[in-house]
N, C-alpha and C. Protein backbone atom coordinates (compact mmCIF):
# COMPACT_ATOMS: atom_id res chain seq x y z
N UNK A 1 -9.82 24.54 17.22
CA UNK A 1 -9.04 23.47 16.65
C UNK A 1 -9.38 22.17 17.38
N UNK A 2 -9.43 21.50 16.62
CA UNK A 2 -9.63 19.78 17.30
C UNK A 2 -8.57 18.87 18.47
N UNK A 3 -8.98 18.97 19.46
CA UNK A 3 -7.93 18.80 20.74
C UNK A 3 -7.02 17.48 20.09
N UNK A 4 -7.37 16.43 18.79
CA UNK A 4 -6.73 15.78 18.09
C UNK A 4 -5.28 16.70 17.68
N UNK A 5 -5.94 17.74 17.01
CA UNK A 5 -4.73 18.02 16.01
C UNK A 5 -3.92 18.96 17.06
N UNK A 6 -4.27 19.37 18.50
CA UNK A 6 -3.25 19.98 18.89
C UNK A 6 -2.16 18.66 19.90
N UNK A 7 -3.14 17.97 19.76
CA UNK A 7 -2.32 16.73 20.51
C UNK A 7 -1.26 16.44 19.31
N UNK A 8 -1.49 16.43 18.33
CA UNK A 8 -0.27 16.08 16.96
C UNK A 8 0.60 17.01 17.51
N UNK A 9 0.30 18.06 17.20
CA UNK A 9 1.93 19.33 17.00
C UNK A 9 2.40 19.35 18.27
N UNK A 10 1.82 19.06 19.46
CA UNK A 10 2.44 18.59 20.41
C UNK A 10 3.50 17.56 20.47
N UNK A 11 3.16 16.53 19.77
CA UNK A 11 4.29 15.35 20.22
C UNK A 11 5.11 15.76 18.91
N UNK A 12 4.54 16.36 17.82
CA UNK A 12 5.73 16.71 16.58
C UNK A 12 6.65 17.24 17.47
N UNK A 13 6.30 18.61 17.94
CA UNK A 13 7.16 19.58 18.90
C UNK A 13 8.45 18.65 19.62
N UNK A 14 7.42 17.53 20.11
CA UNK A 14 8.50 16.84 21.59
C UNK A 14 9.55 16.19 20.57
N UNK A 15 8.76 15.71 19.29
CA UNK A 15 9.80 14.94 18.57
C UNK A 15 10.79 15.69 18.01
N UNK A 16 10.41 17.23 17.61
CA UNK A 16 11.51 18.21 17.30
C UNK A 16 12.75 18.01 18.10
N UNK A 17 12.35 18.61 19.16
CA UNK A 17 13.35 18.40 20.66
C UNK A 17 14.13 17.54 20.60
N UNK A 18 13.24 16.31 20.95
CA UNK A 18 14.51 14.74 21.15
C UNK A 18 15.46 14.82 20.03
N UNK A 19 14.49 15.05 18.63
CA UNK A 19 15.72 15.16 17.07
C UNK A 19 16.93 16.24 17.35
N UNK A 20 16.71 17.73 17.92
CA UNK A 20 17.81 18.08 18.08
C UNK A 20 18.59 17.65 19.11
N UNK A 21 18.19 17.05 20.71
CA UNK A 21 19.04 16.76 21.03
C UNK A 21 19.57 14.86 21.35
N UNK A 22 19.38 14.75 19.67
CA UNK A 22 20.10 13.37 19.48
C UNK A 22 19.62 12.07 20.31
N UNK A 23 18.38 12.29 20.25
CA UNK A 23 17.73 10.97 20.79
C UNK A 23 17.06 10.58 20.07
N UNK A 24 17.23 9.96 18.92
CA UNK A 24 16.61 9.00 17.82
C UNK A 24 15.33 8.41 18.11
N UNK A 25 16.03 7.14 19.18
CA UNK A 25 14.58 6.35 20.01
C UNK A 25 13.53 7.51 20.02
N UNK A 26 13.44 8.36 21.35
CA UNK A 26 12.72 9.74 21.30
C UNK A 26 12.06 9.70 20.10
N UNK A 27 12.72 10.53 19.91
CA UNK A 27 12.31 11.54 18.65
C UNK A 27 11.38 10.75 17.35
N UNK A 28 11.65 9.49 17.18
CA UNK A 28 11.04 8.26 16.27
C UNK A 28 9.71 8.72 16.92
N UNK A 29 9.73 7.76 18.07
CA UNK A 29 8.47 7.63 18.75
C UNK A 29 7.63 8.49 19.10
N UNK A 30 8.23 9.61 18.98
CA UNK A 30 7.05 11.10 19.44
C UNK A 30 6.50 11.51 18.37
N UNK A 31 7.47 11.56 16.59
CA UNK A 31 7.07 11.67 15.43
C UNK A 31 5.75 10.26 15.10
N UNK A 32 5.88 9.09 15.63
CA UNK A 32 5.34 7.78 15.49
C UNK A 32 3.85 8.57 15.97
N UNK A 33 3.62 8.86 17.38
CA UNK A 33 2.57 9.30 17.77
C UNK A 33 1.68 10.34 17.19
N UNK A 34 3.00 11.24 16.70
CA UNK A 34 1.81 12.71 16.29
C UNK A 34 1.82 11.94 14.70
N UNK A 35 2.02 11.54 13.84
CA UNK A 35 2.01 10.60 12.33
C UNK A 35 0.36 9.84 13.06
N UNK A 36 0.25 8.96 13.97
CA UNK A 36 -1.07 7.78 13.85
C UNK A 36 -1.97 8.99 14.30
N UNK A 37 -1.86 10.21 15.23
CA UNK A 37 -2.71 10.84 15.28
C UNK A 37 -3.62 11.54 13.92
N UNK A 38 -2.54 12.62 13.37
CA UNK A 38 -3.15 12.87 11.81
C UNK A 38 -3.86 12.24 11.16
N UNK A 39 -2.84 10.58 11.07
CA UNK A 39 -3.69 9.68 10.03
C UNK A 39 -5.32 9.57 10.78
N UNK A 40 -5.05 9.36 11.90
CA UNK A 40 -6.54 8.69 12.63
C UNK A 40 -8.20 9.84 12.19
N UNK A 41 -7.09 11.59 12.27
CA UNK A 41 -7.76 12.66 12.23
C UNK A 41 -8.33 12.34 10.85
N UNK A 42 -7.51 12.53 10.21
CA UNK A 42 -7.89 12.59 8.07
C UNK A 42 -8.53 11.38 7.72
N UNK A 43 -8.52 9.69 8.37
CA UNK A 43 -9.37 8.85 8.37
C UNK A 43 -10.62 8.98 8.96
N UNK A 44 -10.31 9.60 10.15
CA UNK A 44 -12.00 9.16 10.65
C UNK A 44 -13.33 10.48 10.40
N UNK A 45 -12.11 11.79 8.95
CA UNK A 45 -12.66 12.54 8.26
C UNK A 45 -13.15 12.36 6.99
N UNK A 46 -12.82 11.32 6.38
CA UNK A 46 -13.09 10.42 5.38
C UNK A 46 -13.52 9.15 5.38
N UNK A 47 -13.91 8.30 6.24
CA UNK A 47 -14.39 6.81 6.68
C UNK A 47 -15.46 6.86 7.55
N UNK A 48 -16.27 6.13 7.54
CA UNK A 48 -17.29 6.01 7.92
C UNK A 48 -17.14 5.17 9.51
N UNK A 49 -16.47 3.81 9.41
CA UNK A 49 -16.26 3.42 10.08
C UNK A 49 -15.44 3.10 10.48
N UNK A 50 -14.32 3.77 11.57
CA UNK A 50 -13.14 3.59 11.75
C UNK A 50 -12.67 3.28 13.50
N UNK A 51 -13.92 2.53 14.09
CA UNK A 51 -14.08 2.43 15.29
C UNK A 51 -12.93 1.20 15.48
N UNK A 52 -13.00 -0.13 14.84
CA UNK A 52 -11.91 -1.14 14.90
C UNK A 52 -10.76 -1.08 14.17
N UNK A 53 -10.74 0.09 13.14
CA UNK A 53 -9.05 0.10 12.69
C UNK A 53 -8.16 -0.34 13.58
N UNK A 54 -7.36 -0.82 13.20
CA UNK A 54 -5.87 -0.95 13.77
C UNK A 54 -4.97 0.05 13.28
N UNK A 55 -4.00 0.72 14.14
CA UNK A 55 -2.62 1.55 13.70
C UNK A 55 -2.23 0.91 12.47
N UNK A 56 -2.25 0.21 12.22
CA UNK A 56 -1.85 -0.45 10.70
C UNK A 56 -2.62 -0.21 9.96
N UNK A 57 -3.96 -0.15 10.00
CA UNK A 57 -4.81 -0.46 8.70
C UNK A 57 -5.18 1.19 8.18
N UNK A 58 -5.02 1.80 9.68
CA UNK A 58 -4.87 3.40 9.01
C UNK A 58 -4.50 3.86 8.76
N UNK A 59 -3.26 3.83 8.99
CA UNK A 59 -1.69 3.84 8.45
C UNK A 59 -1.81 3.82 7.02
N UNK A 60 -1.62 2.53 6.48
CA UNK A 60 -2.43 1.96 5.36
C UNK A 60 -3.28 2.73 4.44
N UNK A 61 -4.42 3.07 4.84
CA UNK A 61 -5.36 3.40 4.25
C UNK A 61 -4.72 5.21 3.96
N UNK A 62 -4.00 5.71 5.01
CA UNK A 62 -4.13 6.86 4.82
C UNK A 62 -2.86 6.89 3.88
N UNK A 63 -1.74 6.04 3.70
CA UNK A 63 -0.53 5.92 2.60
C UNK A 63 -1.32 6.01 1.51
N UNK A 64 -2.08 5.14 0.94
CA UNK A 64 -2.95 5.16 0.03
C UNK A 64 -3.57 6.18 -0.84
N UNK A 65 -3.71 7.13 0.06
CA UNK A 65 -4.71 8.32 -0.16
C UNK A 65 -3.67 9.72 0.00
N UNK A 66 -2.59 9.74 0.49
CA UNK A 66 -1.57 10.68 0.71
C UNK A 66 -0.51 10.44 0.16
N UNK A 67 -0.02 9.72 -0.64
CA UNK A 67 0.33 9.10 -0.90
C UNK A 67 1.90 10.13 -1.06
N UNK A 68 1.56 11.05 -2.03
CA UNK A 68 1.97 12.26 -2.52
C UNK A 68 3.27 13.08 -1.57
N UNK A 69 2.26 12.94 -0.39
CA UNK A 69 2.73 13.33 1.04
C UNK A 69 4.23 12.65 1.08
N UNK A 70 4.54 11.26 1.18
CA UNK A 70 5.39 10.54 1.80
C UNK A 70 6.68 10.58 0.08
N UNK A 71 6.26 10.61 -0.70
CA UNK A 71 6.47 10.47 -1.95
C UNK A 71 7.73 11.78 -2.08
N UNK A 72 6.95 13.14 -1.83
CA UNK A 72 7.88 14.17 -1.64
C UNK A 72 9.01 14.54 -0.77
N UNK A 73 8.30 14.06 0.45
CA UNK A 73 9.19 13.99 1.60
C UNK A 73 10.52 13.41 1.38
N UNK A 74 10.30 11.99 0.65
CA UNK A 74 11.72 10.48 0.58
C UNK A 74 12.43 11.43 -0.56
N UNK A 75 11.91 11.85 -1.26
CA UNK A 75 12.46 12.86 -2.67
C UNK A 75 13.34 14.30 -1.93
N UNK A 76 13.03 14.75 -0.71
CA UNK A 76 13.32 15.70 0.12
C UNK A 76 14.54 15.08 0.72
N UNK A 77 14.36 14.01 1.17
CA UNK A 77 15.86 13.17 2.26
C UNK A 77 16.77 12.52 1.76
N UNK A 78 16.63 12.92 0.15
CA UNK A 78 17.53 11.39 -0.39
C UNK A 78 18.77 11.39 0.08
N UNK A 79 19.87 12.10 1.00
CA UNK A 79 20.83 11.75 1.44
C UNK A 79 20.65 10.29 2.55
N UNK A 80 20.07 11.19 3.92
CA UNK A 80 19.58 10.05 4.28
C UNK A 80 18.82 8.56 4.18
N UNK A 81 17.75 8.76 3.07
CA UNK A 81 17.96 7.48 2.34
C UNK A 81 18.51 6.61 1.60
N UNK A 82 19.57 7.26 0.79
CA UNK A 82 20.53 6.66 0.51
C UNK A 82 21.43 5.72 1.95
N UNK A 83 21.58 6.04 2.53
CA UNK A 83 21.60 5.12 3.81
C UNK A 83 21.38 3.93 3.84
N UNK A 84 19.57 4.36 4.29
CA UNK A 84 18.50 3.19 4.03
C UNK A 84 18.58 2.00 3.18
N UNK A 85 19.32 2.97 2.07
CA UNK A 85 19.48 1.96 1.13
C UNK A 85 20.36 0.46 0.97
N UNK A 86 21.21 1.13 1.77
CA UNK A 86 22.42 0.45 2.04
C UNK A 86 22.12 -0.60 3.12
N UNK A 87 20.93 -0.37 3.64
CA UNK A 87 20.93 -1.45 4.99
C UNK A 87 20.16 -2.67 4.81
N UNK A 88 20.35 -3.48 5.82
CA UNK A 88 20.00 -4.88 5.51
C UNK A 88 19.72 -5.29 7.01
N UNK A 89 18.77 -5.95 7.27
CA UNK A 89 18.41 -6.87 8.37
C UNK A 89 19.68 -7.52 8.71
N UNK A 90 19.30 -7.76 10.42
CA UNK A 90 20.68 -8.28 11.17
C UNK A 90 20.93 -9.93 11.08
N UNK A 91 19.51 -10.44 11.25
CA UNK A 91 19.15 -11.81 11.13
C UNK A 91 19.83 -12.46 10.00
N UNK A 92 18.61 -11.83 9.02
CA UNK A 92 18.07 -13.04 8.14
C UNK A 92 18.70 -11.68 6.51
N UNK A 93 19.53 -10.80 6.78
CA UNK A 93 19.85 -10.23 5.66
C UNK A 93 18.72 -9.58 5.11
N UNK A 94 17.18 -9.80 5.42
CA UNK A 94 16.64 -8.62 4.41
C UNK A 94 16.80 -7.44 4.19
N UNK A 95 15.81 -6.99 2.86
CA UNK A 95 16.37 -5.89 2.90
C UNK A 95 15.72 -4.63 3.97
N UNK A 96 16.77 -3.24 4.22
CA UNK A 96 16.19 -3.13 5.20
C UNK A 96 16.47 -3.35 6.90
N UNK A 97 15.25 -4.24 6.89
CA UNK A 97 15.32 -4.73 8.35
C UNK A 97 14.78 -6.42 7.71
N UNK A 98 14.53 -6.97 8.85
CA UNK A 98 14.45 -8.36 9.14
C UNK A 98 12.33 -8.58 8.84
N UNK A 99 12.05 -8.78 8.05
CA UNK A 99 10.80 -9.30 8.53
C UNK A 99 10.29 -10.76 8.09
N UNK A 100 9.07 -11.56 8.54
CA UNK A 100 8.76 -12.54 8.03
C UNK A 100 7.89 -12.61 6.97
N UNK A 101 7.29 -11.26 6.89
CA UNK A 101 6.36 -11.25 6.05
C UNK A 101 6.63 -11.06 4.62
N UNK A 102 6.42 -12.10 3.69
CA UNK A 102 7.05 -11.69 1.77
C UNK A 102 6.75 -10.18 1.08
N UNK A 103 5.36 -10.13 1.53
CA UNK A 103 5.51 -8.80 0.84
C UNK A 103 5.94 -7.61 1.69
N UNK A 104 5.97 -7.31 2.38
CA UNK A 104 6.70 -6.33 3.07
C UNK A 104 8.52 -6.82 2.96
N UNK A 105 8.77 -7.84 2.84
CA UNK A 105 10.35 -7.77 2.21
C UNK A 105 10.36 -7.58 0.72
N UNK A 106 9.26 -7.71 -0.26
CA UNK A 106 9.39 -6.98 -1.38
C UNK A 106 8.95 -5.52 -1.86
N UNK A 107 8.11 -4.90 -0.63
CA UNK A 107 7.92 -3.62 -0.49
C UNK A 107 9.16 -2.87 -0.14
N UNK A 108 9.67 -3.86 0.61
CA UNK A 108 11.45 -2.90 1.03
C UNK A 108 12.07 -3.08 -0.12
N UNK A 109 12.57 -4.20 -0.88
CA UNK A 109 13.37 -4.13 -2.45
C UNK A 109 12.84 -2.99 -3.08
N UNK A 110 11.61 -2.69 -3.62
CA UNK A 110 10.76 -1.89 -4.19
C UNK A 110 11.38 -0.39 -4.14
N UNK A 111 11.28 -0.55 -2.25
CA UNK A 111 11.73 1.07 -1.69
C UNK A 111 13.67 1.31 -2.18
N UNK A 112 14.27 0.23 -1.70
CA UNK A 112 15.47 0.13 -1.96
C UNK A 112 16.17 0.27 -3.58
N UNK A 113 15.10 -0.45 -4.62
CA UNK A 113 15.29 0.03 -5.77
C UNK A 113 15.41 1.87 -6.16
N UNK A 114 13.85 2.11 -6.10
CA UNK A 114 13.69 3.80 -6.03
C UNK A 114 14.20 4.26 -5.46
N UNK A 115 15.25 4.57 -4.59
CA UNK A 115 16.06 5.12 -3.97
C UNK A 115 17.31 5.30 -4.74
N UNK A 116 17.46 3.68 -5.17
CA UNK A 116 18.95 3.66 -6.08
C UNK A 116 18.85 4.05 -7.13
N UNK A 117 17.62 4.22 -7.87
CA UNK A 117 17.47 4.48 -9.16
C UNK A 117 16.64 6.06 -9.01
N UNK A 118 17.59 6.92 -8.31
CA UNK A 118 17.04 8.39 -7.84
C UNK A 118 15.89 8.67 -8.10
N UNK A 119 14.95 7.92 -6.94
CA UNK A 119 13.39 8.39 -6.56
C UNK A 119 12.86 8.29 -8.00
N UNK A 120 12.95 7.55 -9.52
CA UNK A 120 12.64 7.45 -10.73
C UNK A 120 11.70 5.97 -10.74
N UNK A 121 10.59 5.96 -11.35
CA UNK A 121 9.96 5.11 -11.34
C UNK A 121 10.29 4.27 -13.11
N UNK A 122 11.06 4.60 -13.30
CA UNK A 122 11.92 4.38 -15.09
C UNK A 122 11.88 2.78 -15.27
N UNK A 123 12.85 2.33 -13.97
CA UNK A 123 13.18 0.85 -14.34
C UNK A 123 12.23 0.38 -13.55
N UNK A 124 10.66 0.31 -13.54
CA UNK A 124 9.76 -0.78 -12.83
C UNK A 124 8.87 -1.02 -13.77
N UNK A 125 8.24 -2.15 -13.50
CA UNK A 125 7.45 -3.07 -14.16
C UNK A 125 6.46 -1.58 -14.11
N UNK A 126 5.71 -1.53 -15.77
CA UNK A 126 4.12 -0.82 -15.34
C UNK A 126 3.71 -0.62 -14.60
N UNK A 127 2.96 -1.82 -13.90
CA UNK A 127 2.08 -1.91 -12.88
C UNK A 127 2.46 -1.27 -11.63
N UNK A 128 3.92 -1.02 -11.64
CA UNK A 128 3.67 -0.20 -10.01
C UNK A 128 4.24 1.33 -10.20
N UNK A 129 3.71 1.64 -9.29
CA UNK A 129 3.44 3.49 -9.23
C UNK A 129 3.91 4.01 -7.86
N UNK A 130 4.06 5.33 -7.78
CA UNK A 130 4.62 5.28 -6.35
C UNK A 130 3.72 5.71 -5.36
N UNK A 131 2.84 5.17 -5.57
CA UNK A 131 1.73 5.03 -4.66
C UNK A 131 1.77 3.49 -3.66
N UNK A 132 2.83 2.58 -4.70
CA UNK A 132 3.13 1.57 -4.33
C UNK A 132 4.49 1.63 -3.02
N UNK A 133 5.15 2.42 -3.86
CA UNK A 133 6.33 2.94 -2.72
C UNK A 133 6.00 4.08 -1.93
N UNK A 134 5.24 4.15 -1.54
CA UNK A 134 4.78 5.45 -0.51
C UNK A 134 4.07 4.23 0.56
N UNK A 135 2.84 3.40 0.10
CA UNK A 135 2.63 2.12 0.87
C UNK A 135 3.71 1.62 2.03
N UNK A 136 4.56 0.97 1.18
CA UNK A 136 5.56 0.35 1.15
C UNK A 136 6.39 0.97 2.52
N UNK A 137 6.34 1.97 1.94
CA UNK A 137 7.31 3.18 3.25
C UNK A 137 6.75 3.12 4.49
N UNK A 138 5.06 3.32 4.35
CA UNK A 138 4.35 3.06 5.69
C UNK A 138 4.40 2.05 6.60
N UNK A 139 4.41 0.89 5.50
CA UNK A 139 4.55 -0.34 6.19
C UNK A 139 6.06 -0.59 7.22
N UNK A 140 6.99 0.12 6.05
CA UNK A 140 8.21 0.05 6.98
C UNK A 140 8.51 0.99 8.37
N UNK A 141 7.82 2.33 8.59
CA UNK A 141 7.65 2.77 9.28
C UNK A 141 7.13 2.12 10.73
N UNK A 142 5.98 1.26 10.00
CA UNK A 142 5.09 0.52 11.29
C UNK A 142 5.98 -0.59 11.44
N UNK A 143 6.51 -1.20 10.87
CA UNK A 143 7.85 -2.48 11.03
C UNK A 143 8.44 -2.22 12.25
N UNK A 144 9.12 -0.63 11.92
CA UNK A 144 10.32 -0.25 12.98
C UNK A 144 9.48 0.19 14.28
N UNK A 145 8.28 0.64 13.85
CA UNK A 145 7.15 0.62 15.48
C UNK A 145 7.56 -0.24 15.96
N UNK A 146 6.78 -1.15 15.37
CA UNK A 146 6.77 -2.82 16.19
C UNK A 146 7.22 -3.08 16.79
N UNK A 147 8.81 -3.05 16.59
CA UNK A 147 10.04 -3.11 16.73
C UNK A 147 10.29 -2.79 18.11
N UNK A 148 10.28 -1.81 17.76
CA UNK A 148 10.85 -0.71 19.21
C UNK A 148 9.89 -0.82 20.45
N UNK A 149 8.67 -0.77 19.68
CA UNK A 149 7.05 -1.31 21.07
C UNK A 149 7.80 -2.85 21.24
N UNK A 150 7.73 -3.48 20.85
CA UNK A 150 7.37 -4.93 20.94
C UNK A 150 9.12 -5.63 21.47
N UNK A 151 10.14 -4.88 21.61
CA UNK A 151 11.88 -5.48 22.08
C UNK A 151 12.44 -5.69 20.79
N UNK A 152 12.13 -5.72 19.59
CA UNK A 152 12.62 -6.11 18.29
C UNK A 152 13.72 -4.90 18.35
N UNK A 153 14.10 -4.05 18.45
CA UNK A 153 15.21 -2.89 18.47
C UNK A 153 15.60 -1.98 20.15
N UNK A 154 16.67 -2.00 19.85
CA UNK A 154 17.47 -1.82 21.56
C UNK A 154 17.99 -0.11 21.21
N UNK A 155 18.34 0.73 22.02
CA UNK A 155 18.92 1.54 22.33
C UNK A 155 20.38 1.51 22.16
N UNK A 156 21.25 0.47 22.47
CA UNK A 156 22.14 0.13 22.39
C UNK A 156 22.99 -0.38 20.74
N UNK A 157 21.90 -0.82 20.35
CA UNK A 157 22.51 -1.36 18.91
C UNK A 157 22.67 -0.35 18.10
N UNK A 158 23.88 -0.30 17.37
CA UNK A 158 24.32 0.11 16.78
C UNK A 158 23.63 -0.04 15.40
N UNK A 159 23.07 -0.82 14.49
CA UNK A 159 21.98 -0.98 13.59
C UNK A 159 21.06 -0.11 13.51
N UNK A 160 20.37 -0.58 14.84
CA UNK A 160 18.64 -0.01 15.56
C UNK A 160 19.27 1.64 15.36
N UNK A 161 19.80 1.53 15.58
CA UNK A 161 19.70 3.76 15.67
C UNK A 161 20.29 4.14 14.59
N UNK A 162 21.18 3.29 13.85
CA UNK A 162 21.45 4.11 12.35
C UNK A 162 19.87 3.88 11.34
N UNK A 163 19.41 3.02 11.44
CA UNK A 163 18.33 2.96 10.71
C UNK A 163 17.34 3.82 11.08
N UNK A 164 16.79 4.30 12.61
CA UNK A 164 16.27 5.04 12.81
C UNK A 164 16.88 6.78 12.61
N UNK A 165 18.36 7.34 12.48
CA UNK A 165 19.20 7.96 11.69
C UNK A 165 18.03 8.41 10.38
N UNK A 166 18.15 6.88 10.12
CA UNK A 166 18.18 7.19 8.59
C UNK A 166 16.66 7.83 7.82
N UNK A 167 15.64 7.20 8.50
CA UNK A 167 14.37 7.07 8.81
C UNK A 167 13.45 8.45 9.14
N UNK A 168 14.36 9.18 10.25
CA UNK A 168 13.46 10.22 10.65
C UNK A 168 13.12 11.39 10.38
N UNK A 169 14.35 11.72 9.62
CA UNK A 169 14.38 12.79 8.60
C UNK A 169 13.24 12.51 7.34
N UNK A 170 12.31 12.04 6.83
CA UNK A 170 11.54 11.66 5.70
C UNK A 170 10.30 10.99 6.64
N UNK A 171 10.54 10.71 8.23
CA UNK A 171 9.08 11.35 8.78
C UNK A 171 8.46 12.01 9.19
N UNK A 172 9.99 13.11 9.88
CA UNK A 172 9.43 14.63 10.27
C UNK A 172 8.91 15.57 9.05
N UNK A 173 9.54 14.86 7.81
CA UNK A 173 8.69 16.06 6.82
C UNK A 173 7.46 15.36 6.42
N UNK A 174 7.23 14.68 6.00
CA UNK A 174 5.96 13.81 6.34
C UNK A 174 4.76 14.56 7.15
N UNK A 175 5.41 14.24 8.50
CA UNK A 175 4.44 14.71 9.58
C UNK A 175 4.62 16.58 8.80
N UNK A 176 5.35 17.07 9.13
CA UNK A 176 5.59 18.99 8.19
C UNK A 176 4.39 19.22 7.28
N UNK A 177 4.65 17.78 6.82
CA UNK A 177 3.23 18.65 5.77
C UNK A 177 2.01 18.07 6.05
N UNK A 178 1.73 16.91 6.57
CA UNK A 178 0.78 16.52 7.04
C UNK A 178 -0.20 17.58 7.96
N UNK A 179 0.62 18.18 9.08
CA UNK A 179 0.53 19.40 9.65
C UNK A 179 0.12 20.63 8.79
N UNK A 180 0.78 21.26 7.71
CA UNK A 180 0.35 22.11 7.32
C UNK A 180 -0.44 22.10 5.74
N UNK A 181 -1.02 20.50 5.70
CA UNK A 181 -2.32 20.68 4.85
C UNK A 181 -3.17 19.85 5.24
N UNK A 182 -3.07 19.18 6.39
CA UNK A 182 -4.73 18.36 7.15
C UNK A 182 -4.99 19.93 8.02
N UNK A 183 -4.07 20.37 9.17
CA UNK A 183 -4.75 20.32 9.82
C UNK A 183 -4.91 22.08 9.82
């Protein structure tokens, strides 16, 4: 086996742990690690050149292409996303969380719609598919990275850990199956 993919079920494992014993932060971040591992595995099994990716762009690329993956999972948690749904940035009210970037605050409406309109792609324009909201999801995933790497979310706040609550359940299955059809 590829010392990659046992490094994944490793930090899945650790992230199991922290999830049962109620450490969100944890448990995010250990699921965060063994998630960029996979993707990095199944990208740099399909890409040619994946020496300067960024955690984002593989991220990205691999939403794209798995799409399916993340799609079933949010369809798997809808309690907990229903949550999600409900939340809004502390700042500036987006939806969600807080970001500056336009389309990633209309990738969250997007996500926040399909959620309310039970995981149904019925009431959207044609043009988008849920390949669009599986994207979308990634991006928000790497948001709440950021976040948590970079001081944007505390331990303490009461926000920061219901959203991550809400969040981790639809990345441990994610990572579940990622695990048992990459690797």
């Amino acid at each position: 086996m590829d010392n990659r993919k046992e490094m994944a079920i490793d930090w899945f494992n650790k992230g199991e742990l922290a999830m049962l014993n109620n450490n969100v932060f944890e448990s995010f971040i250990y699921f965060w690690i063994a998630w960029i591992i996979g993707c990095k595995i199944y990208i740099s099994n399909n890409y040619n050149d994946t020496f300067d990716m960024t955690d984002a762009v593989i991220v990205e690329k691999w939403a794209k292409r798995k799409s399916d993956y993340i799609i079933r999972s949010m369809k798997n948690n809808k309690d907990s996303l229903k949550l999600l749904s409900e939340m809004k940035g502390s700042k500036h009210n987006n939806p969600i969380i807080d970001t500056g970037n336009k389309i990633y605050r209309e990738e969250f409406l997007m996500i926040i719609n399909y959620i309310r309109n039970d995981f149904s792609m019925e009431y959207f324009e044609k043009s988008k598919n849920e390949t669009e909201i599986a994207l979308g999801f990634a991006h928000l995933i790497n948001k709440i990275r950021n976040n948590l790497f970079h001081g944007g979310k505390t331990y303490t706040n009461k926000n920061d850990k219901q959203i991550l609550e809400a969040i981790i359940p639809t990345l441990r299955d994610v990572l579940q199956i990622q695990i048992d059809n990459q690797f």
